[in-house]
N, C-alpha and C. Protein backbone atom coordinates (compact mmCIF):
# COMPACT_ATOMS: atom_id res chain seq x y z
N UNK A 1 0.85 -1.19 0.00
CA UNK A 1 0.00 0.00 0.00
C UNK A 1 0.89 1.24 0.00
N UNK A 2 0.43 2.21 -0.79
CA UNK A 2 1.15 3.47 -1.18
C UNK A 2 0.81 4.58 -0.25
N UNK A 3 1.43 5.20 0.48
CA UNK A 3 1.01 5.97 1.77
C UNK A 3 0.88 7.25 0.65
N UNK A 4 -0.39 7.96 1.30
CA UNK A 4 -0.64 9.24 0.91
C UNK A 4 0.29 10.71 1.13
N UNK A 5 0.44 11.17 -0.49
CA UNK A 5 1.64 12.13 0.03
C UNK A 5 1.63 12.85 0.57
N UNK A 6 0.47 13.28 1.67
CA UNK A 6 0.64 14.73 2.59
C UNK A 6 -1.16 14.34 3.04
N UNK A 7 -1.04 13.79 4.66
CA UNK A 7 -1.91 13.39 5.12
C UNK A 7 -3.16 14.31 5.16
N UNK A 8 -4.15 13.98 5.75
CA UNK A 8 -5.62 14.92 5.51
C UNK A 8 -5.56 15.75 6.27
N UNK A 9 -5.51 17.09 6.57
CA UNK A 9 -5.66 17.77 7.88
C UNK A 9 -7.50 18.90 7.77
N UNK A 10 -7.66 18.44 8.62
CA UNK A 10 -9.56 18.95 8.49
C UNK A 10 -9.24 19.80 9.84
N UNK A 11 -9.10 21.20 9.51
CA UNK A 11 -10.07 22.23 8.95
C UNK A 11 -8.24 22.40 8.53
N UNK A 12 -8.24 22.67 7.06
CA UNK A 12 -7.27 23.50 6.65
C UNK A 12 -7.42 24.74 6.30
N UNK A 13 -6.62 25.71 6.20
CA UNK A 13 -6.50 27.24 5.40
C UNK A 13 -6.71 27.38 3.97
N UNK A 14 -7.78 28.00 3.41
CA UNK A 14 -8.10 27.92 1.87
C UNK A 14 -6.32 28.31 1.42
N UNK A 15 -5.68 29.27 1.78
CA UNK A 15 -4.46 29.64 1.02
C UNK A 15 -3.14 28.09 1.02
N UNK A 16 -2.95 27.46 2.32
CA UNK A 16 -2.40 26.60 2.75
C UNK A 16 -2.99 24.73 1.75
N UNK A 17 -4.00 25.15 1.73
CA UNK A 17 -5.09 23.83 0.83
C UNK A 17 -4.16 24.79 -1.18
N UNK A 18 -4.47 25.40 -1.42
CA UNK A 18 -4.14 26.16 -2.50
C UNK A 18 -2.34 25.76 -3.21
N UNK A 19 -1.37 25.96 -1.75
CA UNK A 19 0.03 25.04 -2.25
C UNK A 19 0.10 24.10 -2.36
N UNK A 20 -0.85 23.31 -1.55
CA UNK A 20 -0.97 21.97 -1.46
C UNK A 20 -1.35 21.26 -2.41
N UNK A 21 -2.24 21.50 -2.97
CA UNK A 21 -2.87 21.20 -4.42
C UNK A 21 -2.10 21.54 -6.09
N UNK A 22 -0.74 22.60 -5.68
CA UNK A 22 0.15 22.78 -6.45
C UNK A 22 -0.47 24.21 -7.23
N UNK A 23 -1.76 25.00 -6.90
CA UNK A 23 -2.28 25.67 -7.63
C UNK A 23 -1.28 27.19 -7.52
N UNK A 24 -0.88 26.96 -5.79
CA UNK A 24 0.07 28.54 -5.91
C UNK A 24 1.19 27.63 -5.61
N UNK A 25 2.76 28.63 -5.61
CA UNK A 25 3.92 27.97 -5.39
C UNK A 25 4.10 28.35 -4.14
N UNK A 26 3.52 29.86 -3.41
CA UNK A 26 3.79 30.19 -2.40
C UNK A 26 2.22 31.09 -1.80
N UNK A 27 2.75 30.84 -0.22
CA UNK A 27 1.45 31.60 0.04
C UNK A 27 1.01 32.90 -0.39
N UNK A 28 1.98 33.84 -0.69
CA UNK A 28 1.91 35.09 -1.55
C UNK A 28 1.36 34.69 -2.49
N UNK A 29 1.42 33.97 -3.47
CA UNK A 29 0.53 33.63 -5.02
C UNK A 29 -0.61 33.55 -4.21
N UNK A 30 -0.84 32.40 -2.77
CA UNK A 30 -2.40 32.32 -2.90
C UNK A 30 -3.04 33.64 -2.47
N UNK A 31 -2.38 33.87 -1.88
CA UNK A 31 -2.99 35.50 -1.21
C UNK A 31 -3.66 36.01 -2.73
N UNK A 32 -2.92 36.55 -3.30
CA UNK A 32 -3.23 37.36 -4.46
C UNK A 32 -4.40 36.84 -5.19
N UNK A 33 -4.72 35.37 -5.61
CA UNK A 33 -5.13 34.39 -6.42
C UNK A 33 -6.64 34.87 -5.53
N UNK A 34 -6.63 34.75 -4.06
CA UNK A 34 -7.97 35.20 -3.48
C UNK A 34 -8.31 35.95 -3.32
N UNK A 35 -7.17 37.28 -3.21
CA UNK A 35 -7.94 38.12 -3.24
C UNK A 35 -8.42 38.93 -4.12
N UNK A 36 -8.01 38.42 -5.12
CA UNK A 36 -8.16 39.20 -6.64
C UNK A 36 -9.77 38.34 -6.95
N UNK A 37 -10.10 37.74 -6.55
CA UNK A 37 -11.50 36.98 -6.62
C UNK A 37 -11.22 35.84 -7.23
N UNK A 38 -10.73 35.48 -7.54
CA UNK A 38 -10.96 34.26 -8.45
C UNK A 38 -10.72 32.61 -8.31
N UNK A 39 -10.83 32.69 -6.45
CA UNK A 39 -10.87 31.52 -5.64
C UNK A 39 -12.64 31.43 -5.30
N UNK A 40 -13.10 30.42 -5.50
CA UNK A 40 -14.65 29.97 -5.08
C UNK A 40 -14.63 28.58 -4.15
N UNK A 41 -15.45 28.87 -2.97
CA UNK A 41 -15.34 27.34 -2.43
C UNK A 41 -17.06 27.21 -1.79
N UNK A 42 -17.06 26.13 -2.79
CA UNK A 42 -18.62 25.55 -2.48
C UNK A 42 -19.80 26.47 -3.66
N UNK A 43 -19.02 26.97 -4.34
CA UNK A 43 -19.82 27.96 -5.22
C UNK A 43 -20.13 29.29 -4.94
N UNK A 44 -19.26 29.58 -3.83
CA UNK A 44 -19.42 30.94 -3.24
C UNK A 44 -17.78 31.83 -2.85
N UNK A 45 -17.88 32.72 -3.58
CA UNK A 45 -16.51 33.48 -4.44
C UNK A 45 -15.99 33.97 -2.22
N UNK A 46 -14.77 34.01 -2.62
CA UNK A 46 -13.73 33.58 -1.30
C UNK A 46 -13.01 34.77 -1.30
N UNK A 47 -13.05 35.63 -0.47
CA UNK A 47 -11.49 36.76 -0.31
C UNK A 47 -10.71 36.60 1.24
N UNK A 48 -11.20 35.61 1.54
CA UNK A 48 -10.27 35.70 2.65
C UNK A 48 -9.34 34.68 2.76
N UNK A 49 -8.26 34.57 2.79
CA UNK A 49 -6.98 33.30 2.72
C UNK A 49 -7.18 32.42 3.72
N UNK A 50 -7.48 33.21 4.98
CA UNK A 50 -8.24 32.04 6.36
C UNK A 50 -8.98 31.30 6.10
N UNK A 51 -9.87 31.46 5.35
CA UNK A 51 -10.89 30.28 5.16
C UNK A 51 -10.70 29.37 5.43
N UNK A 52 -11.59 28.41 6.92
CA UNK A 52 -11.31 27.06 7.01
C UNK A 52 -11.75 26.32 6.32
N UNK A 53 -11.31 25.44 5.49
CA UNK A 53 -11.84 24.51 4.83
C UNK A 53 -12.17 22.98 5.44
N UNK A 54 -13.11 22.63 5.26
CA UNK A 54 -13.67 20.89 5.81
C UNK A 54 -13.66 19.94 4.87
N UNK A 55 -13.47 18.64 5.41
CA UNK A 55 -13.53 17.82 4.60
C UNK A 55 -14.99 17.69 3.41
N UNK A 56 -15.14 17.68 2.45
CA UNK A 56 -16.03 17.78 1.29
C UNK A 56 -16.11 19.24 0.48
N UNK A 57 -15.76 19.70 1.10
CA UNK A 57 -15.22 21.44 0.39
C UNK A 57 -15.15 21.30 -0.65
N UNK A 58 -15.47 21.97 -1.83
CA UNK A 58 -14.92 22.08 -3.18
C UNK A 58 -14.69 23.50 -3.84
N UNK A 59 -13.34 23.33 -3.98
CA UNK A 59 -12.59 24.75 -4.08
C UNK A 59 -12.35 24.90 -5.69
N UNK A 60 -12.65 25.90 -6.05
CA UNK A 60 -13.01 26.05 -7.50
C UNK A 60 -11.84 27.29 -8.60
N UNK A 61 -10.95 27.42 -8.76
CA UNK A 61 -9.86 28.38 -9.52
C UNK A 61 -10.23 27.68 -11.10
N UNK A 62 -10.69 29.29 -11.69
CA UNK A 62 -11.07 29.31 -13.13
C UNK A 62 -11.93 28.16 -13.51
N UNK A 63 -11.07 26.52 -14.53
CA UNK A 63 -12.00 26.01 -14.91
C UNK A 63 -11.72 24.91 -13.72
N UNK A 64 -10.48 25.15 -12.76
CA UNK A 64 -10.48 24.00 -12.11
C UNK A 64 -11.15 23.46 -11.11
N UNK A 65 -11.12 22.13 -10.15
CA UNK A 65 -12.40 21.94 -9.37
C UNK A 65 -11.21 20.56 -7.94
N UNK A 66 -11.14 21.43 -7.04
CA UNK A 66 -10.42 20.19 -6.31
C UNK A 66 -11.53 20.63 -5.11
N UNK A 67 -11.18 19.18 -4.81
CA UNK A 67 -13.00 18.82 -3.48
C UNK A 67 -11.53 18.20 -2.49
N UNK A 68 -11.50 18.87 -1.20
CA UNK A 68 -10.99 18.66 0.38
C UNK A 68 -11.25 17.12 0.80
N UNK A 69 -10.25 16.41 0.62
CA UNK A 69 -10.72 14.92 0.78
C UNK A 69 -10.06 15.09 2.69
């Protein structure tokens, strides 16, 4: 069995969930990425980088779509 590369942590930081997923390289990209609007989670547009995120979350940048396992 293949261990998962970076275990689940429930409630994560929308900006912290954002490197993790490879979408920013640094938390400065995510900063910007949210607050410029164009982070959505759950279908509802995001400006704050705190955002806790829960497990089933689905965080939405442009056409992309990653769901908080």
């Amino acid at each position: 069995m293949t261990p998962d590369p970076w275990p689940p942590l429930t409630p994560i930081k929308l900006d912290q969930f954002l490197k993790r997923v490879g979408v920013a390289a640094t938390g400065g990209q995510a900063k910007l990425l949210i607050q410029a609007g164009e982070v959505a989670v759950n279908g509802e547009l995001v400006t704050q980088r705190g955002r806790k995120l829960q497990q089933g979350d689905r965080v939405m940048i442009g056409t992309q779509t990653f769901t908080v396992d």
